[in-house]
Protein backbone atom coordinates (compact mmCIF):
# COMPACT_ATOMS: atom_id res chain seq x y z
CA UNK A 1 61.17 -26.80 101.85
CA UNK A 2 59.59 -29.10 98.88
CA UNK A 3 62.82 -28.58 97.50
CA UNK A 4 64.93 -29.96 100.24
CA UNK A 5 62.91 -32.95 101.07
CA UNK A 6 63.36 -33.87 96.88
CA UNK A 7 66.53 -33.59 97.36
CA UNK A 8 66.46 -35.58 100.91
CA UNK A 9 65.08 -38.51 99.12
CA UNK A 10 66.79 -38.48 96.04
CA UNK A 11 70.44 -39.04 97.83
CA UNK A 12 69.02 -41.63 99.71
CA UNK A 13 67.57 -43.50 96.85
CA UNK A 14 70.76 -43.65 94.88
CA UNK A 15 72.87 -44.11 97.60
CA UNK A 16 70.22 -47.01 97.84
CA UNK A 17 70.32 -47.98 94.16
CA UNK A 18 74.49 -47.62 93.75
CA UNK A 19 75.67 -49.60 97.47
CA UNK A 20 73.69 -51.47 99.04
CA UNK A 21 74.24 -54.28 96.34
CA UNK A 22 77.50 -53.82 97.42
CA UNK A 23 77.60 -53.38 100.46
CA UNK A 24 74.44 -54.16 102.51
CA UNK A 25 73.24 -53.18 105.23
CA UNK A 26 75.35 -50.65 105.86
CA UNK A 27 75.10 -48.72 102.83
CA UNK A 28 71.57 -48.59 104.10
CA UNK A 29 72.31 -46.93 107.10
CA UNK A 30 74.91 -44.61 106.24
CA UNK A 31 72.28 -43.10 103.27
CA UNK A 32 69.86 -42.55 105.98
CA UNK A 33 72.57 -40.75 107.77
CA UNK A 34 73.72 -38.74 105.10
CA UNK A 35 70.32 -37.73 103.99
CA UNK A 36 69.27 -36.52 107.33
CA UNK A 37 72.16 -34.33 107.71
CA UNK A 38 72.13 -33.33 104.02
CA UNK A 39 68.36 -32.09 105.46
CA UNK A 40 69.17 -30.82 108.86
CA UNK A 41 72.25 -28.66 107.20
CA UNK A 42 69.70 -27.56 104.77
CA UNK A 43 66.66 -26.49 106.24
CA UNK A 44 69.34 -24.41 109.36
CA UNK A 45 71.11 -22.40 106.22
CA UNK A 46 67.33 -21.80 105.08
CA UNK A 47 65.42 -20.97 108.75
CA UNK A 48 69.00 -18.50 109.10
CA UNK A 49 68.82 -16.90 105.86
CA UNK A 50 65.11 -16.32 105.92
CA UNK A 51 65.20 -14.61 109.65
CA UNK A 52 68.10 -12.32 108.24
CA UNK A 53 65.77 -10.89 106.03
């Protein structure tokens, strides 16, 4: 779970870092997006891998 929320926060901070200079707010918005799918997807593959065990 550590793992995932790393990873969680390190898309969102480049996403950060690369567009929103570019692009604004909306860069902002769609990294906070992506990175709470990136975890939802994550942490569902995890909690269904783990209970097939």
């Amino acid at each position: 779970m550590l793992f995932v929320n790393l990873l969680t926060c390190a898309i969102r901070i480049l996403m950060i870092m690369l567009l929103v200079p570019h692009y604004g707010i909306d860069a902002y918005l769609w990294a906070m997006l992506v990175s709470h799918v990136f975890m939802t997807l994550a942490v569902g593959i995890l909690t269904c891998h783990t209970a097939h065990k």
